[in-house]
Protein backbone atom coordinates (compact mmCIF):
# COMPACT_ATOMS: atom_id res chain seq x y z
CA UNK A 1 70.64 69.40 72.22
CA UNK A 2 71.05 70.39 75.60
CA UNK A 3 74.82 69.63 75.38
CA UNK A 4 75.27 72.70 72.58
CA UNK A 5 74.12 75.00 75.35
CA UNK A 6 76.59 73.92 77.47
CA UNK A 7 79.41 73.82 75.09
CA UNK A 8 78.49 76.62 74.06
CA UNK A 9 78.36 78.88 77.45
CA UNK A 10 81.89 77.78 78.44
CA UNK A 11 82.85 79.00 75.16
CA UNK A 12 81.66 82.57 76.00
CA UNK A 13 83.05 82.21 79.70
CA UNK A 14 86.26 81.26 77.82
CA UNK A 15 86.46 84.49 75.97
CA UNK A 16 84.88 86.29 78.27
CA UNK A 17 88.15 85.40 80.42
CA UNK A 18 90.72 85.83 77.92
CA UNK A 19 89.52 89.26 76.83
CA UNK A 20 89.89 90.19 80.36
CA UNK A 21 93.35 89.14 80.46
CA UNK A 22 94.76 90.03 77.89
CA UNK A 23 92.81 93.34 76.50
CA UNK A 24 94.62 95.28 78.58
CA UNK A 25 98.47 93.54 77.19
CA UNK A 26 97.24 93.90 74.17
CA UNK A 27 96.34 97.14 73.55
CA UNK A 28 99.27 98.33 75.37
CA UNK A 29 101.71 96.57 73.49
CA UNK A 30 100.40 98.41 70.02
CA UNK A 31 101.22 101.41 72.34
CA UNK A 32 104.48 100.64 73.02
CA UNK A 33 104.99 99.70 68.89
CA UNK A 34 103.01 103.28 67.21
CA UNK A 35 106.20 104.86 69.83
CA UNK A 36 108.63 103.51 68.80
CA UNK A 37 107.91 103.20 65.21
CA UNK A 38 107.67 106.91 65.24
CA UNK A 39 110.80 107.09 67.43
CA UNK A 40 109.01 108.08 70.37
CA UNK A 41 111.70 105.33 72.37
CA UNK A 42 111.40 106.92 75.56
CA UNK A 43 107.52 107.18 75.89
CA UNK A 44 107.74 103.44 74.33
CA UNK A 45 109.79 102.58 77.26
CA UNK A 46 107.57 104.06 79.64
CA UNK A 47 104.27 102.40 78.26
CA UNK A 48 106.42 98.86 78.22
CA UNK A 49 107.19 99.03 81.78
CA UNK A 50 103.64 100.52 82.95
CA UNK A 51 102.07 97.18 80.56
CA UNK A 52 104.25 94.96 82.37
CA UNK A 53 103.49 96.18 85.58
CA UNK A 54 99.97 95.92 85.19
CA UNK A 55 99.78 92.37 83.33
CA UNK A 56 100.03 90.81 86.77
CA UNK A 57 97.64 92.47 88.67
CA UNK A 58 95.18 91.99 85.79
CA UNK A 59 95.99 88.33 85.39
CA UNK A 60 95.12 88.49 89.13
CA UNK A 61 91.30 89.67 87.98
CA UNK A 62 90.51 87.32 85.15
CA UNK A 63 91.53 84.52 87.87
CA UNK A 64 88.92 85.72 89.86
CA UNK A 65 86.32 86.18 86.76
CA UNK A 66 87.25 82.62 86.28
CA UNK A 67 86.39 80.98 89.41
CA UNK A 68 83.30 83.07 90.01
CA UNK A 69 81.89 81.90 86.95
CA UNK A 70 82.68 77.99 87.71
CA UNK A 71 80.78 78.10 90.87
């Protein structure tokens, strides 16, 4: 029984990680898609290259969430 726990906390830690790096991507890719489906191309070029700069340094954070959670 005890094993279901487990399973079941790395599980959460799991999504718990992968929300944290990729909320951020995500949500600013439908950004970059609502501009430039309403032709908005410049703003949608501005929000790509803002996502992209900021996809590192939040891959950067969930690496961190990750290890302090395997401790």
């Amino acid at each position: 029984m005890m094993e279901y726990v487990i399973v079941a906390v790395l599980i959460a830690a799991a999504c718990v990680v992968a929300v944290a790096m990729f909320g951020k991507t995500i949500v600013g890719m439908f950004d970059v898609a609502a501009k430039g489906a309403t032709g908005d191309h410049s703003g949608a070029k501005t929000s790509l290259d803002q996502t992209q700069q900021t996809q590192s340094q939040d891959a950067s954070k969930a690496s961190e969430f990750h290890d302090s959670m395997h401790k």
